[in-house]
Protein backbone atom coordinates (compact mmCIF):
# COMPACT_ATOMS: atom_id res chain seq x y z
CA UNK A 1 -1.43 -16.82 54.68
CA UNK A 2 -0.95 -14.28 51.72
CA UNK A 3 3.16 -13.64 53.61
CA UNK A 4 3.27 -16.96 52.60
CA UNK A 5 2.21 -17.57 49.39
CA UNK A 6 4.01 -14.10 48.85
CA UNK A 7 6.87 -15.94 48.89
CA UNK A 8 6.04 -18.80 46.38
CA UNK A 9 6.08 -17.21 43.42
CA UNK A 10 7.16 -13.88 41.29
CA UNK A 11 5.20 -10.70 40.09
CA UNK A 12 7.74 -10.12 37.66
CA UNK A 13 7.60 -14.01 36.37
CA UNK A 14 3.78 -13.34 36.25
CA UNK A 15 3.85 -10.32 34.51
CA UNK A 16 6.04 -12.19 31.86
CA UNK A 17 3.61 -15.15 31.18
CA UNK A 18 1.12 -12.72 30.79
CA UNK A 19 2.97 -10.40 28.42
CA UNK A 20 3.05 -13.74 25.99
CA UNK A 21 0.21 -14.08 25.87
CA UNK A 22 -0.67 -10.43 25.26
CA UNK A 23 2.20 -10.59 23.15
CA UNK A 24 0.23 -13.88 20.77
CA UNK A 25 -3.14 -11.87 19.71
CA UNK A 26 -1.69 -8.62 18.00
CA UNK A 27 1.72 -10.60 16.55
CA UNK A 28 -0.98 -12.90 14.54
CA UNK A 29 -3.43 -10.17 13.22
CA UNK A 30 -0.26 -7.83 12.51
CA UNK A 31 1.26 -10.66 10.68
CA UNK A 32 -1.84 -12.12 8.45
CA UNK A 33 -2.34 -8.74 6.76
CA UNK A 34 1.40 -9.18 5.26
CA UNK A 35 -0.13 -12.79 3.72
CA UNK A 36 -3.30 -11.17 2.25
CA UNK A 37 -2.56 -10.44 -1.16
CA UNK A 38 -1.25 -14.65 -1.24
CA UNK A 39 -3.98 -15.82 0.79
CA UNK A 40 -6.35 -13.50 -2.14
CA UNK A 41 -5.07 -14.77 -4.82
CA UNK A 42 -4.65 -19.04 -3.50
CA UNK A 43 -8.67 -18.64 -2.23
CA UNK A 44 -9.44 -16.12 -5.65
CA UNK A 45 -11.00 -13.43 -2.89
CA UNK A 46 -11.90 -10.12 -3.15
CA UNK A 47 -10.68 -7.15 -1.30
CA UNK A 48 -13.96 -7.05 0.91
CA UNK A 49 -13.10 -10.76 1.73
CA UNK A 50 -9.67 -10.46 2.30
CA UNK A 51 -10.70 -7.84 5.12
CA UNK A 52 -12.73 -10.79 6.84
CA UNK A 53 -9.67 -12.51 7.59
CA UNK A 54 -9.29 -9.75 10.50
CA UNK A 55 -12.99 -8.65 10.86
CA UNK A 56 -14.09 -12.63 11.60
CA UNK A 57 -11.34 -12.49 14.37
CA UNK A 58 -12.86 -9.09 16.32
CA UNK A 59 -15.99 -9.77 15.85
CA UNK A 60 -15.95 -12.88 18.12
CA UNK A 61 -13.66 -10.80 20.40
CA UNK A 62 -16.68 -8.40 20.72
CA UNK A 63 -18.78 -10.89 21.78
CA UNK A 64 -17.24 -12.88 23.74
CA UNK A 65 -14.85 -10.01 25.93
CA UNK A 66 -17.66 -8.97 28.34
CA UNK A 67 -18.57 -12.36 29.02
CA UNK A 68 -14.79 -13.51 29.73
CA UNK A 69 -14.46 -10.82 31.75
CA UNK A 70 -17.44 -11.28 33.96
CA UNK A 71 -16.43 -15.29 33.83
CA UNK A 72 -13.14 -13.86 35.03
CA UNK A 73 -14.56 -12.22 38.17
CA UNK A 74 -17.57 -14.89 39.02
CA UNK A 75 -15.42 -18.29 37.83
CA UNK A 76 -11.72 -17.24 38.00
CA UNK A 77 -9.28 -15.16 35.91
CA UNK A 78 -7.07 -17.48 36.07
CA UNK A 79 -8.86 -19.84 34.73
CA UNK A 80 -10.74 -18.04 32.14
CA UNK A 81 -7.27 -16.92 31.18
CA UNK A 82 -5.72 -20.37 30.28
CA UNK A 83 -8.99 -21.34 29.03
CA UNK A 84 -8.47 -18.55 26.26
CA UNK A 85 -4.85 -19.52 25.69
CA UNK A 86 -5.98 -23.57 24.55
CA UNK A 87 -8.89 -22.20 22.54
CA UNK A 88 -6.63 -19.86 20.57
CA UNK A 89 -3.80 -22.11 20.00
CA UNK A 90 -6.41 -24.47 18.74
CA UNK A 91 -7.81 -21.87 16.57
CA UNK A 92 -4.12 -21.30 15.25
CA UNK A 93 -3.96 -24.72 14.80
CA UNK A 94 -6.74 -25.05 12.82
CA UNK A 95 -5.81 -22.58 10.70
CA UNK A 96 -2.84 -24.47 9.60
CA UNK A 97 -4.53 -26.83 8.02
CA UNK A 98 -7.68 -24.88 6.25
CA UNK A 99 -8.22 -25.86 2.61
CA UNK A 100 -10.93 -22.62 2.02
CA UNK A 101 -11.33 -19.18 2.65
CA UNK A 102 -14.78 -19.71 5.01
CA UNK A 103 -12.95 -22.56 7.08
CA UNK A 104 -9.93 -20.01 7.46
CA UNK A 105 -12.76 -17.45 8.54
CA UNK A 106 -14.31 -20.14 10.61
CA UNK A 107 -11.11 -20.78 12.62
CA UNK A 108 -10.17 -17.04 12.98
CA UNK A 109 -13.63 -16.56 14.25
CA UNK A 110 -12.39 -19.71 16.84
CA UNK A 111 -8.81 -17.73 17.31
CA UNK A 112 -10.84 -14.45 18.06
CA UNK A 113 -13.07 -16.49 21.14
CA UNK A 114 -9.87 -17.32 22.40
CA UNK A 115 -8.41 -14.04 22.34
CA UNK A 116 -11.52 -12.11 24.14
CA UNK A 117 -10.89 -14.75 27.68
CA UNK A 118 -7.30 -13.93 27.38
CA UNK A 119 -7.67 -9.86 27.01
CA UNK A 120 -10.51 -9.60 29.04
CA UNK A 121 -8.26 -11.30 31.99
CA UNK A 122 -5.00 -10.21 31.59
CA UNK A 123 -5.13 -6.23 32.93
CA UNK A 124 -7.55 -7.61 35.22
CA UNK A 125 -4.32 -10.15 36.72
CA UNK A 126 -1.82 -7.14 36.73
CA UNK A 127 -4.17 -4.68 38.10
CA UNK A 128 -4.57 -7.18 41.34
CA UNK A 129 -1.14 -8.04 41.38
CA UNK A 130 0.63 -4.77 41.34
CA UNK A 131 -0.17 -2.07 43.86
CA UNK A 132 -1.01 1.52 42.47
CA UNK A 133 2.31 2.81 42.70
CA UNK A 134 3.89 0.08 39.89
CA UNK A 135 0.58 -0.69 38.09
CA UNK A 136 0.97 2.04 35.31
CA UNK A 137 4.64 0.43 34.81
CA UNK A 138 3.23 -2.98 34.95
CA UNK A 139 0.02 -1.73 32.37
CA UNK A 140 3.25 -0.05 30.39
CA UNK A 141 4.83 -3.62 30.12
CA UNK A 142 2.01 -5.25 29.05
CA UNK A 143 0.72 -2.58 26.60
CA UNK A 144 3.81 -2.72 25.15
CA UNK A 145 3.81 -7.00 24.53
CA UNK A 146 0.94 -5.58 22.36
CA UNK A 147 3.11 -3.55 20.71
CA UNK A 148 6.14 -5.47 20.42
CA UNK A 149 3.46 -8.43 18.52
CA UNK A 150 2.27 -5.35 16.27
CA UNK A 151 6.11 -4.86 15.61
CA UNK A 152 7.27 -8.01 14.96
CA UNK A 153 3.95 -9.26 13.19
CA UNK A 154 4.33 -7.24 9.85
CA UNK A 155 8.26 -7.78 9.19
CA UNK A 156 8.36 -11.60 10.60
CA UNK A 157 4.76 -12.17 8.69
CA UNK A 158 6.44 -11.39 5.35
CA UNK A 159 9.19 -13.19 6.17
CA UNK A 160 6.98 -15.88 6.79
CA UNK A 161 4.63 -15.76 3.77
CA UNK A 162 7.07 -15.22 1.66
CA UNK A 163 9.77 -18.17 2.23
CA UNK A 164 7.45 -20.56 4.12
CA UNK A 165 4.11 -19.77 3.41
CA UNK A 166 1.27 -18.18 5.04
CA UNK A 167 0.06 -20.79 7.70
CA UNK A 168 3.80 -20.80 8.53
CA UNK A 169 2.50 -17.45 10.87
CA UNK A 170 0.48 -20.07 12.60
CA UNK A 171 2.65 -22.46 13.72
CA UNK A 172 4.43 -19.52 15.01
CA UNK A 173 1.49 -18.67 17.10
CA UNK A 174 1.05 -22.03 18.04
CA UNK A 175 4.15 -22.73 19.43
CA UNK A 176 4.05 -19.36 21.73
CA UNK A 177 1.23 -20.71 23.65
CA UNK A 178 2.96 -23.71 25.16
CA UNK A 179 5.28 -21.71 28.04
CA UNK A 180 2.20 -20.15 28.93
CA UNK A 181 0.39 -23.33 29.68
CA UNK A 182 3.24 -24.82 30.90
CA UNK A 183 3.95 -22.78 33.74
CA UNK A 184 0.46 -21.91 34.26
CA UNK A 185 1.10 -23.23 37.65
CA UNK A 186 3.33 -20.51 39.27
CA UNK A 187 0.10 -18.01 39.04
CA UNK A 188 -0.91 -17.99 42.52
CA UNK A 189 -4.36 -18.81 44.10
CA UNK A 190 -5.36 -15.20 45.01
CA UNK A 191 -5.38 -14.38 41.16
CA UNK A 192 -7.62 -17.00 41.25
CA UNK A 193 -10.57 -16.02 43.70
CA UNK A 194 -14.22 -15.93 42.16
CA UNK A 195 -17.50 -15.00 43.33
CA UNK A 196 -20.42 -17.66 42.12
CA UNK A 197 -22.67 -15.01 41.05
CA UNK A 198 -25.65 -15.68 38.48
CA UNK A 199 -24.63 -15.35 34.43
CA UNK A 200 -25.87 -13.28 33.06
CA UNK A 201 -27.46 -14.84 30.03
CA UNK A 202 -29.58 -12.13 28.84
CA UNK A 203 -27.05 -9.94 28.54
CA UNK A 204 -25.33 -12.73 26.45
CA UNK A 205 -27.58 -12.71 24.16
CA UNK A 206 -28.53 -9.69 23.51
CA UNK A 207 -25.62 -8.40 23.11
CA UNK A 208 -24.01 -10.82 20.89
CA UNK A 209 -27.19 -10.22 18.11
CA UNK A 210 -26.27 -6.65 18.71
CA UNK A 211 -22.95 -6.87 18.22
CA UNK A 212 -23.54 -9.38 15.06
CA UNK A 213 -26.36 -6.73 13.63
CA UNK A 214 -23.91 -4.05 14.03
CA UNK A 215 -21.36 -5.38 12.27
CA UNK A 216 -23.03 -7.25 9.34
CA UNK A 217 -25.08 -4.10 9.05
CA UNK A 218 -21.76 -1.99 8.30
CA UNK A 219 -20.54 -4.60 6.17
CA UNK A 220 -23.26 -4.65 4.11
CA UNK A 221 -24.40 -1.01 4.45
CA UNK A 222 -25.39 -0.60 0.64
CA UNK A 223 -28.02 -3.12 0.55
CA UNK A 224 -31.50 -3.05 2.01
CA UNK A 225 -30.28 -5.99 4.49
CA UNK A 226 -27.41 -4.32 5.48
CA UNK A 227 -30.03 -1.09 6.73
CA UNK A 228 -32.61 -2.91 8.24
CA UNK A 229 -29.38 -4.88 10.32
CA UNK A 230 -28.51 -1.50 11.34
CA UNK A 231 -31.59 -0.69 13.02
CA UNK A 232 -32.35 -3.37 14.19
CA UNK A 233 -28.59 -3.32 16.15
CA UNK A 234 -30.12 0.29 17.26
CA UNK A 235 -33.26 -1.27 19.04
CA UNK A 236 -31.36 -4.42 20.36
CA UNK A 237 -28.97 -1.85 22.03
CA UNK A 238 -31.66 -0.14 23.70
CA UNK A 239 -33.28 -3.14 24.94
CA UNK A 240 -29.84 -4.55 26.50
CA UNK A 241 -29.05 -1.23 28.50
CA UNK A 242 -32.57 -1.11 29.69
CA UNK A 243 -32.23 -4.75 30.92
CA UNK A 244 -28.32 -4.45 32.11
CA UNK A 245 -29.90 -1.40 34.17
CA UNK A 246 -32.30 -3.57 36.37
CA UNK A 247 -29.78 -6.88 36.84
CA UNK A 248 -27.87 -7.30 40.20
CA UNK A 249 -25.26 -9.23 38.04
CA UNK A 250 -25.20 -7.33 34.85
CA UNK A 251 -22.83 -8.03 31.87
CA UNK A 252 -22.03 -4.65 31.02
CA UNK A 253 -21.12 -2.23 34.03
CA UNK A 254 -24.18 0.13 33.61
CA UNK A 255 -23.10 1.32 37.31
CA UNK A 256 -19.60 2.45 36.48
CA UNK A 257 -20.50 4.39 33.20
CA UNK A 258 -23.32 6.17 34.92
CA UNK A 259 -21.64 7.02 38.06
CA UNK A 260 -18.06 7.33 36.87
CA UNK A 261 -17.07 9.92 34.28
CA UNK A 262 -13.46 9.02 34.24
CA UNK A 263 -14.11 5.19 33.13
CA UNK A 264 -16.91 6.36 31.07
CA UNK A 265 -15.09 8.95 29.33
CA UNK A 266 -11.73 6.87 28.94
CA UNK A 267 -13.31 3.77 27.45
CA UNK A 268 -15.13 6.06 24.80
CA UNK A 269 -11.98 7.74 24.12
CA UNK A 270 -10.13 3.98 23.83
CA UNK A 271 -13.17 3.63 21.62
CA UNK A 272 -12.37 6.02 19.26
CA UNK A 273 -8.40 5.49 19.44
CA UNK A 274 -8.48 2.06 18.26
CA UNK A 275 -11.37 3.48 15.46
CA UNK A 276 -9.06 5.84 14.16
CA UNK A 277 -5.81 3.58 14.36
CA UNK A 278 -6.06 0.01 14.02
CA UNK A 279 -7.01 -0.54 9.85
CA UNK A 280 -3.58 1.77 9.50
CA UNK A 281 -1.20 -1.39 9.01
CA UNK A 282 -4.04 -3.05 6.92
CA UNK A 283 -4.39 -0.32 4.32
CA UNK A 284 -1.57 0.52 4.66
CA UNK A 285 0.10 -3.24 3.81
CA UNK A 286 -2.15 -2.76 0.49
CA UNK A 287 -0.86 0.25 -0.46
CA UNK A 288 2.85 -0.50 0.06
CA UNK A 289 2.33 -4.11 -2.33
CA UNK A 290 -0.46 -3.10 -4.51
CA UNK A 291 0.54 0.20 -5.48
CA UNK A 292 4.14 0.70 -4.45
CA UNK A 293 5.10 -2.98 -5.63
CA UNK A 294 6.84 -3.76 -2.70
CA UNK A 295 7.25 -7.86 -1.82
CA UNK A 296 5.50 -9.22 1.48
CA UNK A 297 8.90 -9.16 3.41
CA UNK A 298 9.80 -5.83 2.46
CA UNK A 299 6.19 -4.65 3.11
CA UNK A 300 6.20 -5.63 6.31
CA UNK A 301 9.59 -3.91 7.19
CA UNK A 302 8.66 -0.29 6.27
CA UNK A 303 5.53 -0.96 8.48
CA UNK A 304 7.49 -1.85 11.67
CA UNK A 305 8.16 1.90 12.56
CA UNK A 306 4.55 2.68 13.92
CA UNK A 307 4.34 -0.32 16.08
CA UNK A 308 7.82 -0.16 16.88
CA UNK A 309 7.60 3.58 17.91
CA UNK A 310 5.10 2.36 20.06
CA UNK A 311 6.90 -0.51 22.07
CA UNK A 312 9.20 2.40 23.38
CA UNK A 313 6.78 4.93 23.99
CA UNK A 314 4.39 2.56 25.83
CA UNK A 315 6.21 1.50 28.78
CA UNK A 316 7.98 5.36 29.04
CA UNK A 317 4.31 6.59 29.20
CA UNK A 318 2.97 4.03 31.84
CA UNK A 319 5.68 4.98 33.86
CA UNK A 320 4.97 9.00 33.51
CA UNK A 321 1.21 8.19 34.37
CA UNK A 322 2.38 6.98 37.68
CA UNK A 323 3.38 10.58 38.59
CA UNK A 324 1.28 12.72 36.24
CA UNK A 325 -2.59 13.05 35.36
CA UNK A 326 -2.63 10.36 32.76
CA UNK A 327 -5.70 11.71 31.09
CA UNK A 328 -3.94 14.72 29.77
CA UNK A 329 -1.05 12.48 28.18
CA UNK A 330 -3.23 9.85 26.95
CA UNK A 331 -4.81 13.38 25.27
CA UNK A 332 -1.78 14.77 23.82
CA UNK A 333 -1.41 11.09 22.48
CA UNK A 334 -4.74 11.29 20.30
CA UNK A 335 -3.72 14.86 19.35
CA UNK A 336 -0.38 13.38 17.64
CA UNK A 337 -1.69 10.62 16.03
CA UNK A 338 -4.59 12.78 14.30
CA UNK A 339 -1.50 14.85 12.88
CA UNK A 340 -0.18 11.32 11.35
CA UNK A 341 -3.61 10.74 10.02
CA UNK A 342 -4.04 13.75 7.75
CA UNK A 343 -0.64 13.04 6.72
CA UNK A 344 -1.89 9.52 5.40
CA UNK A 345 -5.10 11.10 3.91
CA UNK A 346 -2.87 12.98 1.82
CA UNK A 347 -1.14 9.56 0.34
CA UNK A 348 -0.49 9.37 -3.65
CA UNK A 349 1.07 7.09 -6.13
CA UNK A 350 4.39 8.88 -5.66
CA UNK A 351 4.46 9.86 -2.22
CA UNK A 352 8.21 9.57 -1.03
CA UNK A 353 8.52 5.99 1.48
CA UNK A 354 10.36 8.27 3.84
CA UNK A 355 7.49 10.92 4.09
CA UNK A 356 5.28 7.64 4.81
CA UNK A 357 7.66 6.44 7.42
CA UNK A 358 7.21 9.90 9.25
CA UNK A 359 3.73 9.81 9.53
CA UNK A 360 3.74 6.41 10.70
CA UNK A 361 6.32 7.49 13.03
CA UNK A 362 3.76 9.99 14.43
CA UNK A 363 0.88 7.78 14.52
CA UNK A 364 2.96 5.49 16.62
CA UNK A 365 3.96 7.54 19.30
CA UNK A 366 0.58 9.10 19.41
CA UNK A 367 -0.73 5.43 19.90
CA UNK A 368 1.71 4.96 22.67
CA UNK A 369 1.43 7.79 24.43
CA UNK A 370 -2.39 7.60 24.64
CA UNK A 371 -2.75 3.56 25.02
CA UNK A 372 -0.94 2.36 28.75
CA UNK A 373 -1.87 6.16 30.52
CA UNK A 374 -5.90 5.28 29.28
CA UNK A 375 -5.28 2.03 30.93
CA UNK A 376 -3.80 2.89 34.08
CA UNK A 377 -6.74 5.83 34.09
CA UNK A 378 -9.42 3.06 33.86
CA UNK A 379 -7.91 0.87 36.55
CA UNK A 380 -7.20 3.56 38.76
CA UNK A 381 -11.27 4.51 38.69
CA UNK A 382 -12.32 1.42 40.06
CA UNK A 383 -12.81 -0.43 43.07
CA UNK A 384 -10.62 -3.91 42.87
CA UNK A 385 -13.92 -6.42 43.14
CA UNK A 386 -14.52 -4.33 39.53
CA UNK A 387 -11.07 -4.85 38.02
CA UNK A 388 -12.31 -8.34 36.33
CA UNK A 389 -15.28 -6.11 34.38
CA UNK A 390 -12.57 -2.72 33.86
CA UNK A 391 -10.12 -5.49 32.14
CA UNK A 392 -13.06 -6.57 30.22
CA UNK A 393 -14.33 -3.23 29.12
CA UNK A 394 -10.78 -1.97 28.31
CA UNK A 395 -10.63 -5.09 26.16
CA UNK A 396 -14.20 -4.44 24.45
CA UNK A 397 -13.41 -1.06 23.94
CA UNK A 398 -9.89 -1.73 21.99
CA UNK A 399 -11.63 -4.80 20.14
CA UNK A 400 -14.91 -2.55 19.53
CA UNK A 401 -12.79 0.51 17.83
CA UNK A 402 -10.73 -2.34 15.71
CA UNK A 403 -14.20 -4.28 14.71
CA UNK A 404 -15.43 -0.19 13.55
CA UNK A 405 -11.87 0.60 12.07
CA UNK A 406 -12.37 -2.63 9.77
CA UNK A 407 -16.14 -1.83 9.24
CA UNK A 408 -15.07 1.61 7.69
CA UNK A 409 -13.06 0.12 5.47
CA UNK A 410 -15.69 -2.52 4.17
CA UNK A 411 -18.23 -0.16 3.71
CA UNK A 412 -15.89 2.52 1.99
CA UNK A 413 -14.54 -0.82 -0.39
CA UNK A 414 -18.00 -1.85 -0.91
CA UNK A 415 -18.95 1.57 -1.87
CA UNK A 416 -16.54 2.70 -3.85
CA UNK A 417 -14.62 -0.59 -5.08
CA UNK A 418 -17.11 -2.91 -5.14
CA UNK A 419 -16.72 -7.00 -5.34
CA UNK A 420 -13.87 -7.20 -7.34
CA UNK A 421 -10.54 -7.84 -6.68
CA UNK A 422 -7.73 -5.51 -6.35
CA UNK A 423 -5.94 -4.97 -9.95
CA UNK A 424 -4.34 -2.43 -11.87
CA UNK A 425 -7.86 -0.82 -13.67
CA UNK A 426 -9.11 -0.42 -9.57
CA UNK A 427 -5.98 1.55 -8.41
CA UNK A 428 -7.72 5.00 -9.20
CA UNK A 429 -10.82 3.62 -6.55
CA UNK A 430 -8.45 2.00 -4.50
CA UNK A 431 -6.20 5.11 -3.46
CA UNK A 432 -9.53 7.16 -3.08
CA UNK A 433 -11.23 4.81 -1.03
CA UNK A 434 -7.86 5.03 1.23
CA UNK A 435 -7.51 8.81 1.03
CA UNK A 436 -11.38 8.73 2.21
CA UNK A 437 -10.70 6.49 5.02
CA UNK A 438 -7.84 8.25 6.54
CA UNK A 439 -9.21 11.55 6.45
CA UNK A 440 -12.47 10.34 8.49
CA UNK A 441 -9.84 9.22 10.80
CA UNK A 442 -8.42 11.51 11.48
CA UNK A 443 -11.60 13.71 12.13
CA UNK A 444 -12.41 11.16 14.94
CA UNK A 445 -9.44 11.62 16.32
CA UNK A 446 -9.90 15.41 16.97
CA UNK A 447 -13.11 14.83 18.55
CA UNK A 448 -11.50 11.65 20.77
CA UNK A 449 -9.35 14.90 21.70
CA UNK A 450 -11.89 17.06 22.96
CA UNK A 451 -13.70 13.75 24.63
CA UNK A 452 -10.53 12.43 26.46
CA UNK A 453 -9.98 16.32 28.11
CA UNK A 454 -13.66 16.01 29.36
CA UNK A 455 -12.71 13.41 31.57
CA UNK A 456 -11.79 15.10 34.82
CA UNK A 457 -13.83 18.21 34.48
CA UNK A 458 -17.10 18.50 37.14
């Protein structure tokens, strides 16, 4: 029966609907941050606002990624994976239409519940699609639709925002969803197979006032609120581990991170990568039209280097890790992209664009050399009836770092900036609060070093 249906359809016409819509998530939160200085100024919002636009988005894609991924394994992937592809379209559509900053928030928020069913699915497809010996070149593919939407987001969203209008980004986004959905029937019904297990609802819910604790906590770290949200995310954590350790059908994979130090140790170390990296282009976007004076468009083509780097790297990497111990590359990886950290932390008023485009040039193929080798590590660890909640916790992981990366910078705005928006008399804050933020970046990233290495040791 599977001879047959072997020849009914195409891994490499799989892997291709599934690299669009990898391909949808990072292109839209690449390209928004080109559109937040206009978005700012048509909603009057402040720079702490303006970094909702991305938080709103990851924080649902906390949430909801463990979930999706254990919906995935117990309902379908398949079907949790188109589900996410209509419910982020919709979100993008939406979006189009907003006539406020919280309704844009709202439907980013929608966009972001979307995204977590269609990352928590899609490594989870590959991984049971491709055998061992091509995964890490399939992971490679995939990791580097991420990249390719990370490089094409900042140069075609300021080509966007700047002759059409921001919501113009979402139509784009829109409009890629349709081929998925449209030949969402050539994904055959293997992909498909599900286990009716029990939800876990307690899980749900405790760790979706965790994750929202966590987060408004960090967001509003200066106030008494924002501490007592802090520890109470502390307790709630304790309480969900404690209960994920005594369910048969748990939502997070207590099992695998007690019992398996290479997926333990490479999610913490995707953890920390995606901590380090992902408010780069953001800040980074703010610095280049703020202080440098740059227009969206042009903004957005000095920042397609990092990304770029990394749609070349990616793939070259994912192949190497089918030959060689991809923990020690996806190592090396962190090591060069803490390099193109300090760089940043060194940033001034006058710092030459091409000494900019180096270090982003570094932080790139850091990012790509660590990113598809992590992957294929985390895959590789795991029995195939887990692959569903290893796509899931890859997912969390990469959303989890991004949801902290943006946290740092609210809390080092809200300390140091304040609620105001971003003029002239608050460059002097501005470039210190940046300086500050890359530097504790790139501090994490040594210690990510020294994690990742720990992986395979007894």
């Amino acid at each position: 029966m599977r001879g047959v249906e072997e020849r009914t359809y195409s891994r490499g016409a799989i892997l291709a609907l599934v690299t669009v819509a990898s391909f949808i998530n990072p292109f839209t939160a690449s390209a928004i941050n080109l559109a937040l200085p206009i978005i700012g100024t048509e909603f009057s919002a402040d720079a702490a606002t303006l970094a909702w636009v991305s938080s709103a988005y990851l924080l649902a894609s906390v949430i909801f990624l463990l979930p999706a991924g254990r919906l995935g394994d117990s309902r379908g992937r398949v079907r949790i994976f188109l589900i996410g592809i209509v419910v982020y379209a919709a979100g993008s559509i939406l979006s189009i239409f907003t006539s406020s900053m919280n309704l844009l928030l709202l439907f980013r928020f929608v966009q972001g519940v979307g995204g977590a069913m269609i990352n928590a699915t899609s490594v989870a497809l590959i991984a049971s699609l491709f055998p061992p010996g091509r995964r890490g070149y399939a992971i490679g593919i995939n990791t580097t639709a991420v990249y390719a939407g990370l490089s094409f987001g900042p140069f075609l969203g300021g080509v966007l925002t700047q002759f059409f209008g921001w919501r113009s980004i979402f139509v784009v986004t829109a409009l890629l969803a349709v081929p998925v959905l449209f030949y969402a029937r050539k994904f055959p019904a293997f992909l498909n197979e599900r286990d009716m297990e029990h939800f876990d609802l307690p899980g749900l819910a405790l760790s979706s006032a965790l994750i929202l604790c966590l987060f408004l906590g960090l967001a509003w770290i200066t106030t008494a609120v924002g501490l007592l949200l802090l520890a109470a995310s502390l307790a709630l954590g304790v309480v969900f581990f404690r209960v994920e350790q005594h369910r048969s059908d748990p939502l997070l994979p207590v099992t695998l991170l007690q019992k398996n130090r290479i997926f333990a140790a490479s999610n913490a170390a995707a953890l920390i990568n995606y901590s380090a990296t992902y408010a780069v282009a953001f800040l980074l976007s703010l610095y280049l039209q703020y202080i440098r004076g740059y227009e969206p468009a042009a903004a957005g083509t000095l920042l397609l280097i990092q990304p770029l780097v990394q749609v070349f790297v990616a793939p070259a990497a994912g192949r190497l890790a089918d030959r060689v111990e991809p923990g020690l590359l996806a190592s090396l990886g962190m090591g060069v992209a803490a390099v193109g950290l300090f760089g940043l932390s060194l940033l001034n008023e006058t710092t030459p664009i091409t000494l900019v485009l180096a270090l982003l040039f570094l932080v790139g193929t850091g990012v790509g050399l660590f990113s598809s080798p992590n992957t294929t590590a985390i895959m590789g660890s795991v029995e195939k009836r887990f692959y569903g909640s290893a796509s899931a916790m890859v997912a969390t992981m990469r959303s989890l770092g991004m949801m902290l990366s943006m946290g740092a910078v609210l809390v080092v705005f809200a300390v140091l900036m304040g609620s105001t928006t971003v003029t002239p008399e608050v460059f002097p804050e501005f470039m210190k609060s940046l300086r500050l933020i890359f530097l504790a970046f790139t501090a994490l990233s040594v210690f990510g070093v020294f994690l990742s290495l720990s992986r395979n040791k007894n």
